[in-house]
Protein backbone atom coordinates (compact mmCIF):
# COMPACT_ATOMS: atom_id res chain seq x y z
CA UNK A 1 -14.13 -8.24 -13.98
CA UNK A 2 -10.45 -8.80 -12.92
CA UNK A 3 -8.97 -6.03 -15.27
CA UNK A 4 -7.88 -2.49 -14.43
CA UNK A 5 -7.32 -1.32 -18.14
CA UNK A 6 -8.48 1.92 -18.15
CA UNK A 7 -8.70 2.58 -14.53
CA UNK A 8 -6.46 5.25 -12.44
CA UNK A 9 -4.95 3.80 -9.88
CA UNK A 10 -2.18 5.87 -7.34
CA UNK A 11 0.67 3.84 -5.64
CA UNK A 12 2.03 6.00 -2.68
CA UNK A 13 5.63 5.14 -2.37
CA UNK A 14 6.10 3.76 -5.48
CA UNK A 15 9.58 5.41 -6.17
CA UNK A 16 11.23 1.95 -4.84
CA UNK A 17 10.75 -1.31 -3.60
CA UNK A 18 7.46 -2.91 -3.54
CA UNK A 19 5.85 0.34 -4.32
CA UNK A 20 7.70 0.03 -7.80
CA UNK A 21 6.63 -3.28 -7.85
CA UNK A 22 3.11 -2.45 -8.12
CA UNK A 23 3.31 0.03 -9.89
CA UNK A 24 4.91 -1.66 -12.72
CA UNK A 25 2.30 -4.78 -12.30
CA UNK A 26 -0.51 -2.24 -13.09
CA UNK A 27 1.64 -0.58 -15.88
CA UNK A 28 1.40 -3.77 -17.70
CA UNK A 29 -2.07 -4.49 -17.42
CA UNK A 30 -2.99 -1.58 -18.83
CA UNK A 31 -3.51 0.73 -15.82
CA UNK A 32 -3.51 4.64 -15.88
CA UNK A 33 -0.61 4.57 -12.81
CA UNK A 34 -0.04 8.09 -10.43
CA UNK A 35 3.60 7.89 -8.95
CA UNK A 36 2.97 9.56 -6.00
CA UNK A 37 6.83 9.59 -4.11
CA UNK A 38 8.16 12.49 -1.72
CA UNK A 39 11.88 11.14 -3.64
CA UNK A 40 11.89 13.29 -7.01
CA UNK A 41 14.59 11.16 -8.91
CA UNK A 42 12.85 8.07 -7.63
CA UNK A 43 9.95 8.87 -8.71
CA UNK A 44 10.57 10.33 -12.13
CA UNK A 45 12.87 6.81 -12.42
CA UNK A 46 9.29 4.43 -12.19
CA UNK A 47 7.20 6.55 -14.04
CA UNK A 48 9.74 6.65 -16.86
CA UNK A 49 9.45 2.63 -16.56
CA UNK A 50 5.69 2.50 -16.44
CA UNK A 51 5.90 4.32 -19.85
CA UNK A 52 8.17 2.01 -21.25
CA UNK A 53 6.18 -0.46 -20.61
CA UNK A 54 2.87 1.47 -22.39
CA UNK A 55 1.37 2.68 -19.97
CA UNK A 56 -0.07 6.16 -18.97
CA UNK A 57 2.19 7.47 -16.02
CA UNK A 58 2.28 10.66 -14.10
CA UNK A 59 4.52 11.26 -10.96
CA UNK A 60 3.11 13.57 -8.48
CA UNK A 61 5.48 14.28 -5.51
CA UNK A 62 3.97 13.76 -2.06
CA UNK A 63 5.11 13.31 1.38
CA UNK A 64 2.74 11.16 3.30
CA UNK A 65 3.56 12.83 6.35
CA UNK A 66 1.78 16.05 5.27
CA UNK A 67 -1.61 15.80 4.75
CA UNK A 68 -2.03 18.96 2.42
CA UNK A 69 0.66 16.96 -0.05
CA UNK A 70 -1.65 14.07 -0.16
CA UNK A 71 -4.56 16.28 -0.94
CA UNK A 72 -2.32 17.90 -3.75
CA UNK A 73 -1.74 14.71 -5.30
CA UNK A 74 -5.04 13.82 -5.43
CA UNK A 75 -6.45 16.68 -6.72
CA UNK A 76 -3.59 16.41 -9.33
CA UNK A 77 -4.86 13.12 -10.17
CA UNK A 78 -8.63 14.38 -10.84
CA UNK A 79 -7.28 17.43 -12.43
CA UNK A 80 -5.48 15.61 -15.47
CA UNK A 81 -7.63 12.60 -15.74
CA UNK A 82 -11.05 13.07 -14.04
CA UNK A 83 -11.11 10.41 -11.93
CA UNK A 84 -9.09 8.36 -8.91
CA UNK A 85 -10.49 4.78 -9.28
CA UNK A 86 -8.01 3.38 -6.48
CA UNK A 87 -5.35 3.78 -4.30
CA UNK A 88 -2.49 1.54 -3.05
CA UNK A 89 -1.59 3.16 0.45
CA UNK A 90 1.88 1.78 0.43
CA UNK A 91 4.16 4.29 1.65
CA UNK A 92 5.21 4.31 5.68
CA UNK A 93 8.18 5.85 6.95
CA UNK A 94 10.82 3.51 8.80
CA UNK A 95 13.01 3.75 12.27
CA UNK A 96 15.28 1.18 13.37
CA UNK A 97 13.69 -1.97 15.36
CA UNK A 98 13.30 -1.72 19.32
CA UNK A 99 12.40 -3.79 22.02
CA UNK A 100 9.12 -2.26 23.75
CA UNK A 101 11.14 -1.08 26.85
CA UNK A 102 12.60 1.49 24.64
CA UNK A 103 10.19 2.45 22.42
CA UNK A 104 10.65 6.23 22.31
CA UNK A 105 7.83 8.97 21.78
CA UNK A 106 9.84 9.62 18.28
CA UNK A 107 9.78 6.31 17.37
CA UNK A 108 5.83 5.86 17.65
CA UNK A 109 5.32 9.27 16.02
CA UNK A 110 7.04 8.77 13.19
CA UNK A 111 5.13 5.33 12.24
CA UNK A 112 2.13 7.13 13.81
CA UNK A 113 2.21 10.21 11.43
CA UNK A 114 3.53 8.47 8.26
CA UNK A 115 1.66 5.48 8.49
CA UNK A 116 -1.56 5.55 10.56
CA UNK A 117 -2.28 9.02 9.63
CA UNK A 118 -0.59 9.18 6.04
CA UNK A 119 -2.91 6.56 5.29
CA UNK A 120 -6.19 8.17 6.94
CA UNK A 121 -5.52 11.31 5.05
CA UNK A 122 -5.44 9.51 1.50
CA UNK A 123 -8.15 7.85 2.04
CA UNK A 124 -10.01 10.76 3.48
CA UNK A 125 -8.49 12.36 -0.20
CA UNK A 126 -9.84 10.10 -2.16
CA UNK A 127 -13.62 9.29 -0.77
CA UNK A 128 -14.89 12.68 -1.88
CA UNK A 129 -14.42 11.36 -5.63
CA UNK A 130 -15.08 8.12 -5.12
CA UNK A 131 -18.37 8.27 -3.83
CA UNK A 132 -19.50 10.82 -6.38
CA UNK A 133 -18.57 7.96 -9.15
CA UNK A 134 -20.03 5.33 -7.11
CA UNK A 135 -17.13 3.09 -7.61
CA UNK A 136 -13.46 2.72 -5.83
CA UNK A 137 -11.04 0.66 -4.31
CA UNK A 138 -8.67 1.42 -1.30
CA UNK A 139 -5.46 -1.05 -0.43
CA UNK A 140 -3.82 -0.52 2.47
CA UNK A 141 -0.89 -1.91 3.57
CA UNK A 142 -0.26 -3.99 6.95
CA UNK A 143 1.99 -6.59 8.56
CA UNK A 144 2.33 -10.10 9.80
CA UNK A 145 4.31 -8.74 12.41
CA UNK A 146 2.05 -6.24 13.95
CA UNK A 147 -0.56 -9.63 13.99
CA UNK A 148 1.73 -12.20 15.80
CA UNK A 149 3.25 -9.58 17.89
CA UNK A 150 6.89 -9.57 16.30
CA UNK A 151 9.66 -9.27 18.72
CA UNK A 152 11.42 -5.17 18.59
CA UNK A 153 8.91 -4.23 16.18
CA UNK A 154 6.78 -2.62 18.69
CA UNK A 155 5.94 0.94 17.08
CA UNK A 156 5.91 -0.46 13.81
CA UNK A 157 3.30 -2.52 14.91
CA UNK A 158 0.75 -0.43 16.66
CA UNK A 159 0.73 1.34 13.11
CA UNK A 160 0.17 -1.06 10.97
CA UNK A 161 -2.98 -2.57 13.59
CA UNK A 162 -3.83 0.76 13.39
CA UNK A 163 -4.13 0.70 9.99
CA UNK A 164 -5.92 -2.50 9.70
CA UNK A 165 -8.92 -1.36 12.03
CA UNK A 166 -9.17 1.84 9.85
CA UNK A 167 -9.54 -0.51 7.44
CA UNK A 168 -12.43 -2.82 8.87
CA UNK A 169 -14.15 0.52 10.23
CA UNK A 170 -14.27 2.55 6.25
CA UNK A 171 -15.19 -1.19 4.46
CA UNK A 172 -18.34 -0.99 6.74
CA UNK A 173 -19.08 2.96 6.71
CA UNK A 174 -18.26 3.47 3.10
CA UNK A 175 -19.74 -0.54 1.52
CA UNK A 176 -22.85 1.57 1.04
CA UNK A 177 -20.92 4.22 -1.94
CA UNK A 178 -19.54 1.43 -3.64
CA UNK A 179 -16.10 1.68 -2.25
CA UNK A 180 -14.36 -1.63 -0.93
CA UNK A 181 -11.35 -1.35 1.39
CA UNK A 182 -8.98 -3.97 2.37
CA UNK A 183 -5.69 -4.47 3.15
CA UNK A 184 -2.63 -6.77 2.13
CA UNK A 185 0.28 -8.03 4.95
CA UNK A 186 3.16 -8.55 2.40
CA UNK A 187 6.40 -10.65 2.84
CA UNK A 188 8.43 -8.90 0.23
CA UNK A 189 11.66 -7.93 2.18
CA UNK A 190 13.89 -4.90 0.63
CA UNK A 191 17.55 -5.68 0.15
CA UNK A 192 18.42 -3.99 3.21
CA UNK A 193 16.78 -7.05 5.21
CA UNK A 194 17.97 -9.06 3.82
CA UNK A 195 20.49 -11.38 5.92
CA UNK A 196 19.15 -10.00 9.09
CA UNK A 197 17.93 -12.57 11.81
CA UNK A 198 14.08 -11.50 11.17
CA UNK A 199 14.45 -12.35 7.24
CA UNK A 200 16.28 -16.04 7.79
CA UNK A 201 13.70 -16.82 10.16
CA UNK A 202 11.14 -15.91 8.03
CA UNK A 203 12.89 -18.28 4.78
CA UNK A 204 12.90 -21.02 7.60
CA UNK A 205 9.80 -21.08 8.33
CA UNK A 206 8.14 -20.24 5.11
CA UNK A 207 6.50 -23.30 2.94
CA UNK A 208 7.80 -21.76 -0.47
CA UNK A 209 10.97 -20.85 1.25
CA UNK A 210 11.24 -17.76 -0.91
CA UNK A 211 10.96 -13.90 -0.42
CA UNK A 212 8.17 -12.47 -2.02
CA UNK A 213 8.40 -10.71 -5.41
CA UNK A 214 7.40 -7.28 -5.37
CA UNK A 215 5.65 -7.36 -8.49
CA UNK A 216 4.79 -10.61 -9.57
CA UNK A 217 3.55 -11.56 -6.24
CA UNK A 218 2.35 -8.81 -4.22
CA UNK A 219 1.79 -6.78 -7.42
CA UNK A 220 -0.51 -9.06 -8.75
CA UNK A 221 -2.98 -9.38 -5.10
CA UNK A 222 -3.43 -5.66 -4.96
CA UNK A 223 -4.49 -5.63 -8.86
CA UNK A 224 -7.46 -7.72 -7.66
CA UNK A 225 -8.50 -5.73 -4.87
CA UNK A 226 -8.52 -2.88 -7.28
CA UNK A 227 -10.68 -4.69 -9.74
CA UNK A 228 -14.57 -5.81 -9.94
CA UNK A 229 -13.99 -9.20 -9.15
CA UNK A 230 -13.58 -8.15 -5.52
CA UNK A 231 -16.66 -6.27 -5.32
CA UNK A 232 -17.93 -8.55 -2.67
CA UNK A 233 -14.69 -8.81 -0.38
CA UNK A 234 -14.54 -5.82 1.76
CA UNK A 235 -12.31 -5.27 5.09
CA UNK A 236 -10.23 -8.16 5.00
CA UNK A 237 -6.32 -8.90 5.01
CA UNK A 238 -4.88 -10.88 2.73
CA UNK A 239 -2.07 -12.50 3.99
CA UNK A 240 0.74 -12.55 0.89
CA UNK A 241 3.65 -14.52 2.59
CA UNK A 242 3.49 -17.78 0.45
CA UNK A 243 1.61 -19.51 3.54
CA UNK A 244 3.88 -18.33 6.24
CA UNK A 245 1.22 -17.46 9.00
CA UNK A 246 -2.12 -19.51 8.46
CA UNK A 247 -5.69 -18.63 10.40
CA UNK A 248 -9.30 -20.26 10.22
């Protein structure tokens, strides 16, 4: 029940950071892993290092901020191996951090278009298939911050809310086609955070005191939502931040 040998699995934005993470957690247990990156030398980088490590790889280039690229890269997907048994929505476009007073119209769009809509167009991709086989599994990705209201990440965090009640709302409509949908709010900081007054906060206040590891640790939660063993967990949000933000 808890292995994806065999299984096709697509990890939008998987070129870099926690993206290649994943995708080199379900290269090693035995996944069939789609590359899907809008960054060609990125790309071609992690799917030569899902091969390495045995895997089946393909890199299909996609910019989630055009919906007929994600239903390219889809139809890619079906086209050389039949089937898309899950995807890892994990790609979102950034802008710099702003206090809600000057949010800009540009500033919303861009998280709007890349992440609230990127991810409604791949999963809109992928249902077709999936409920013809009866059988899939959707992660999508939100954030602690968009939950406990984070301080000047206002746009970034109407997305990623956004994205968590399309989440809750295609768990219920789709439960009945087989298809479970949740979502995972990762602390797995790139480099580029690191140092900044958000990411020592976050190591104060964290019980492991650590930043999360891309593959072993957030790599390794969305392999079990893309497995049977979570065939009865449906709509949720798994909170990966080694215990950082707790709820009842």
């Amino acid at each position: 029940m808890h292995s994806v040998e065999g299984r096709v699995v697509i990890v939008t934005g998987s070129g870099q950071g926690v993206g290649r993470g994943m995708a080199h957690h379900f290269a090693k247990a035995g996944a069939t892993v789609v590359v899907a990156d809008w960054n060609a030398e990125k790309m071609a980088r992690t799917v030569a290092e899902c091969r390495d490590l045995g895997a089946e790889a393909l890199g299909v280039p996609c910019n989630i901020m055009e919906q007929e690229t994600l239903l390219a890269m889809v139809d890619t997907t079906i086209g050389e191996y039949g089937a898309v048994d899950a995807i890892v929505n994990n790609a979102q476009t950034f802008r710099p951090n702003a206090p809600v007073a000057e949010v800009s119209a540009d500033d919303l769009d861009v998280f709007y278009r890349s992440g609230v809509l990127g991810t409604l167009w791949a999963m809109q991709a992928v249902y077709p298939p999936m409920k013809a086989a009866g059988w899939g599994r959707i992660v999508n990705f939100a954030s602690s911050m968009g939950i406990v209201g984070g301080v000047g990440f206002g746009a970034y965090n109407a997305s990623k809310e956004a994205i968590r009640a399309l989440t809750r709302t295609a768990a219920k409509e789709w439960a009945a086609d087989g298809i479970v949908v949740n979502a995972i709010a990762p602390a797995a900081a790139p480099p580029r955070a690191v140092g900044s007054a958000h990411y020592e906060e976050f190591m104060r206040t964290s019980p492991m005191h650590r930043n999360g590891d891309p593959e072993l640790d957030i790599g390794s939660v969305a392999h079990f939502l893309c497995t049977d063993a979570c065939r009865y967990l449906t709509g949720q949000t798994f909170m990966c931040d080694g215990g950082t933000y707790l709820w009842a």
